[in-house]
N, C-alpha and C. Protein backbone atom coordinates (compact mmCIF):
# COMPACT_ATOMS: atom_id res chain seq x y z
N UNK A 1 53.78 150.90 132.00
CA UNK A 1 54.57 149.74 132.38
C UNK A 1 54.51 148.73 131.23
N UNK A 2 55.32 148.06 130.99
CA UNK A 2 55.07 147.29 129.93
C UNK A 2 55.59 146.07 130.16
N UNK A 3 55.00 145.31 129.52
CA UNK A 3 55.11 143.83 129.81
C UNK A 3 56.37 142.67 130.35
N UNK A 4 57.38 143.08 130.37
CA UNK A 4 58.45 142.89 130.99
C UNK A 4 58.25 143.01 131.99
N UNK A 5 58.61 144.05 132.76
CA UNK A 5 58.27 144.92 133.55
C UNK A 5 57.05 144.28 134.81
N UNK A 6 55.98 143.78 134.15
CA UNK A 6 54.66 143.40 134.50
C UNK A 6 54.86 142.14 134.50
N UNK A 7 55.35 141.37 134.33
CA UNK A 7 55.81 139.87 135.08
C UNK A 7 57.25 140.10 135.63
N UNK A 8 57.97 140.48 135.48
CA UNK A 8 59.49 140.60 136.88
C UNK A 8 58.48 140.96 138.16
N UNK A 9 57.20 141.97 138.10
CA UNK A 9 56.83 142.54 139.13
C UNK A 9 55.97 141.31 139.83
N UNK A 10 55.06 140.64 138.73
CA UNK A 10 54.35 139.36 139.10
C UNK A 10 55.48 138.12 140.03
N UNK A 11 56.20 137.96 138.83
CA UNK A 11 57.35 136.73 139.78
C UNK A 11 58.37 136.75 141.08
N UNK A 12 58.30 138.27 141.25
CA UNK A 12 58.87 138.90 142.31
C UNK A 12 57.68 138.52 143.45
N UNK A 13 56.66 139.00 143.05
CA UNK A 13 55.27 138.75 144.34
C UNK A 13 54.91 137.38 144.57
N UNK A 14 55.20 136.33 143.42
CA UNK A 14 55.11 135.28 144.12
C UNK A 14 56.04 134.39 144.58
N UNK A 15 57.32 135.27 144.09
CA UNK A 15 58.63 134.37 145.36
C UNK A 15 57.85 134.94 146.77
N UNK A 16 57.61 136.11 146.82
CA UNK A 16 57.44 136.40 148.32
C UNK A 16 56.42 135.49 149.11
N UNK A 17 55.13 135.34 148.18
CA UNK A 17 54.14 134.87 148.92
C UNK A 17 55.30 133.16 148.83
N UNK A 18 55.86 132.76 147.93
CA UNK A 18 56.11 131.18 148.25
C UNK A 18 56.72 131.38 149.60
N UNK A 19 57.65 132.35 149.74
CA UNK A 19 58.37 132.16 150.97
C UNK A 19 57.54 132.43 152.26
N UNK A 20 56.60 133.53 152.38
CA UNK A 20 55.57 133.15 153.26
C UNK A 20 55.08 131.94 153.63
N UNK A 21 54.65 131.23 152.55
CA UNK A 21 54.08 130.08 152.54
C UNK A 21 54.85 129.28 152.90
N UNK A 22 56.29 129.17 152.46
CA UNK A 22 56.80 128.11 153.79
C UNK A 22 57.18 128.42 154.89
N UNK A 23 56.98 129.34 155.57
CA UNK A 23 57.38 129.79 157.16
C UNK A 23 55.93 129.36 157.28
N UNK A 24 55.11 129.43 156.62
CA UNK A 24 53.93 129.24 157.86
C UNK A 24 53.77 127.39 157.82
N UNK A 25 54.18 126.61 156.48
CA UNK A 25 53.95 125.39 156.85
C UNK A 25 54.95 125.25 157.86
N UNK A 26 55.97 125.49 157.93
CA UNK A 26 57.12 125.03 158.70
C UNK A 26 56.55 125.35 160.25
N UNK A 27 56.24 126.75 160.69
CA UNK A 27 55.21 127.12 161.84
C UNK A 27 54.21 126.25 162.22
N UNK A 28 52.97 125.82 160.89
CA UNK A 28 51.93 124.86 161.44
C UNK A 28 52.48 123.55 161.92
N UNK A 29 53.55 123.01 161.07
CA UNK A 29 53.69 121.49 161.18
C UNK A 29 54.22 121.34 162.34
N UNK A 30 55.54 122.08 162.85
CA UNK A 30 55.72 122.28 163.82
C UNK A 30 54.98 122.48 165.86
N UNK A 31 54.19 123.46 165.34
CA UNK A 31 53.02 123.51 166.02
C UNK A 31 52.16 121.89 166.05
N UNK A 32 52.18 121.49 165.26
CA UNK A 32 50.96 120.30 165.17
C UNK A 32 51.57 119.73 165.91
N UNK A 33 53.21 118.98 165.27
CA UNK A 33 53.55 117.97 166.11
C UNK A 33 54.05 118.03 167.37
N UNK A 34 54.15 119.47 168.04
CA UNK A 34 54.17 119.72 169.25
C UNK A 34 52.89 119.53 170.33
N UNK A 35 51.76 120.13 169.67
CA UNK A 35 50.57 119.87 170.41
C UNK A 35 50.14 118.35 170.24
N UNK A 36 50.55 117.45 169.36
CA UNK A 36 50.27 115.88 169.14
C UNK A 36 51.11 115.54 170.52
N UNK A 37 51.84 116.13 170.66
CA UNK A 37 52.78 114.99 171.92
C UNK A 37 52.07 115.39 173.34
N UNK A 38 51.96 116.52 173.32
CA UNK A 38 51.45 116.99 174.60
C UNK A 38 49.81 116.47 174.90
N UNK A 39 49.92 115.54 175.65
CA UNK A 39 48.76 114.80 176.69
C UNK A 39 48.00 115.72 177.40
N UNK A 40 48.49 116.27 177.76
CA UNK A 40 47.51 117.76 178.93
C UNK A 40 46.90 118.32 178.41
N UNK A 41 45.71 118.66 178.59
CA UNK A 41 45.05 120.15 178.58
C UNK A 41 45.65 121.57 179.13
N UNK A 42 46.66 122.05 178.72
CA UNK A 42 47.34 122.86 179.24
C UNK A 42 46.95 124.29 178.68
N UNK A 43 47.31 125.12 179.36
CA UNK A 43 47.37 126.45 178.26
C UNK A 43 48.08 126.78 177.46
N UNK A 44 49.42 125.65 177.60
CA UNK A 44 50.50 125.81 176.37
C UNK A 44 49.46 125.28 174.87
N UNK A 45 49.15 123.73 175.63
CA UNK A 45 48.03 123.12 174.24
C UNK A 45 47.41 123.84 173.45
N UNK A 46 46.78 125.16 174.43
CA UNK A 46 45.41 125.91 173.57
C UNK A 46 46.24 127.04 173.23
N UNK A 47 47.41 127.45 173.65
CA UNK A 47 48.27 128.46 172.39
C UNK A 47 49.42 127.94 171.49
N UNK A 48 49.32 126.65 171.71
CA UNK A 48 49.77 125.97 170.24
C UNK A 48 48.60 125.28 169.18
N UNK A 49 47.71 125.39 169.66
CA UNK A 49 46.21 125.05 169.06
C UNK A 49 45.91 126.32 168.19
N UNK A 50 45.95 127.81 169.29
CA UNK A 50 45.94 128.81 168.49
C UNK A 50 46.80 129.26 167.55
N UNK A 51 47.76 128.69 167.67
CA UNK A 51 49.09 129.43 166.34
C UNK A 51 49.27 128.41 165.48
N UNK A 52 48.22 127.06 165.38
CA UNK A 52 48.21 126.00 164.12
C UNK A 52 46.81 127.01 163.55
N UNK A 53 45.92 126.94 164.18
CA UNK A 53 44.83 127.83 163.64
C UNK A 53 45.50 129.76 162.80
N UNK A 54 46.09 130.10 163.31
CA UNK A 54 46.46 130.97 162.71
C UNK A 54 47.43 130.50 161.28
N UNK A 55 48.29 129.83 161.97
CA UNK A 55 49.12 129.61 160.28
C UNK A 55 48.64 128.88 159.37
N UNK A 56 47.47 128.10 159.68
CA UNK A 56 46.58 127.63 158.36
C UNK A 56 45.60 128.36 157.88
N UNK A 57 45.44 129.55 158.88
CA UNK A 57 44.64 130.46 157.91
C UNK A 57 45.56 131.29 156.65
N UNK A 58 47.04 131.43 157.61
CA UNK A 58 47.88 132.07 156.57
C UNK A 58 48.21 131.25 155.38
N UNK A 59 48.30 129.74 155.26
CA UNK A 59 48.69 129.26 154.44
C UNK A 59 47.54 129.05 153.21
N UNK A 60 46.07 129.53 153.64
CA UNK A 60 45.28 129.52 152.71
C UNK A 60 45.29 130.57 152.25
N UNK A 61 45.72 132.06 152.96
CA UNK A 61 45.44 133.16 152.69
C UNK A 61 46.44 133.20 151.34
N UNK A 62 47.31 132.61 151.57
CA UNK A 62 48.73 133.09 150.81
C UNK A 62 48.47 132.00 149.58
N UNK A 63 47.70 130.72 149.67
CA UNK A 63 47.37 130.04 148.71
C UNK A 63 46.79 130.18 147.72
N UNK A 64 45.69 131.16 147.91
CA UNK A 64 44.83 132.37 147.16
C UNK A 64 45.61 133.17 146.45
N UNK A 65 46.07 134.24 147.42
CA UNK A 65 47.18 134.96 146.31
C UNK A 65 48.11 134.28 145.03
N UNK A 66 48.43 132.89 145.96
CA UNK A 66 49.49 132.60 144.93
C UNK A 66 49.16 131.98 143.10
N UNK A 67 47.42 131.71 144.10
CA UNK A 67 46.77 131.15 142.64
C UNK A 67 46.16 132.66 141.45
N UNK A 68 45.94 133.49 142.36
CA UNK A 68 45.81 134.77 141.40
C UNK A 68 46.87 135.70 140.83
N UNK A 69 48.15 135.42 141.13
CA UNK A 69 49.41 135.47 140.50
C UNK A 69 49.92 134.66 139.33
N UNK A 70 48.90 133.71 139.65
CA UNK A 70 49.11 132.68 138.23
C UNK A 70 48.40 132.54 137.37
N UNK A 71 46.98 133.45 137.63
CA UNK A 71 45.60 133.35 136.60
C UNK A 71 46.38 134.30 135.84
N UNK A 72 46.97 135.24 136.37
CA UNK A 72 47.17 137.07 135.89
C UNK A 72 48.55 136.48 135.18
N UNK A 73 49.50 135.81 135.81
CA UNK A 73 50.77 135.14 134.30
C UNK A 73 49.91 134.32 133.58
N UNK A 74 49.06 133.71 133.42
CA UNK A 74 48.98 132.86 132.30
C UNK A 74 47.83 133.78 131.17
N UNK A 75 46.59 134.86 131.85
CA UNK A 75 46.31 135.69 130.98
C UNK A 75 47.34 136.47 130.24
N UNK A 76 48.49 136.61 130.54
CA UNK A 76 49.49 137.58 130.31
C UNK A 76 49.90 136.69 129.52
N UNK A 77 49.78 135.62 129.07
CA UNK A 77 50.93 134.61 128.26
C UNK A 77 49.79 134.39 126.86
N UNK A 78 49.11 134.13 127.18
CA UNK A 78 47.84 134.04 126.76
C UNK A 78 47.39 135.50 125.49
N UNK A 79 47.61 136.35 125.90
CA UNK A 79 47.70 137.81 124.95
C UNK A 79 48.78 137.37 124.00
């Protein structure tokens, strides 16, 4: 594979993870300011509690990736 090749493949993986990354802020924030309004202890509360907890794990998960997509372009720039 050669170096062309090896960043189209890099910048391709991190459009994806960006676009991950905004469905899940758009998911958490969403989520947040839904469970902010709601006063009750409901079971809706604690499965919109659970799906802010899930999409901020995704948005770190994908935050990670997106920063080791960028160690690996800038070693690559760097050669």
């Amino acid at each position: 594979m050669n170096l062309k090749d090896k960043i189209d493949l890099l910048v391709n993986r991190a459009d994806l993870i960006y676009k991950k990354l905004f469905i899940f802020l758009a998911i958490s924030g969403g989520s947040w300011v839904y469970g902010r309004k709601d006063k009750e202890k409901t079971i809706v509360r604690i499965a919109v509690f659970f799906i802010f907890i899930l999409s901020s794990f995704g948005i770190i998960v994908n935050l990670l990736k997106f920063g080791k997509i960028q160690k690996e372009l800038e070693g690559i720039t760097d050669d």
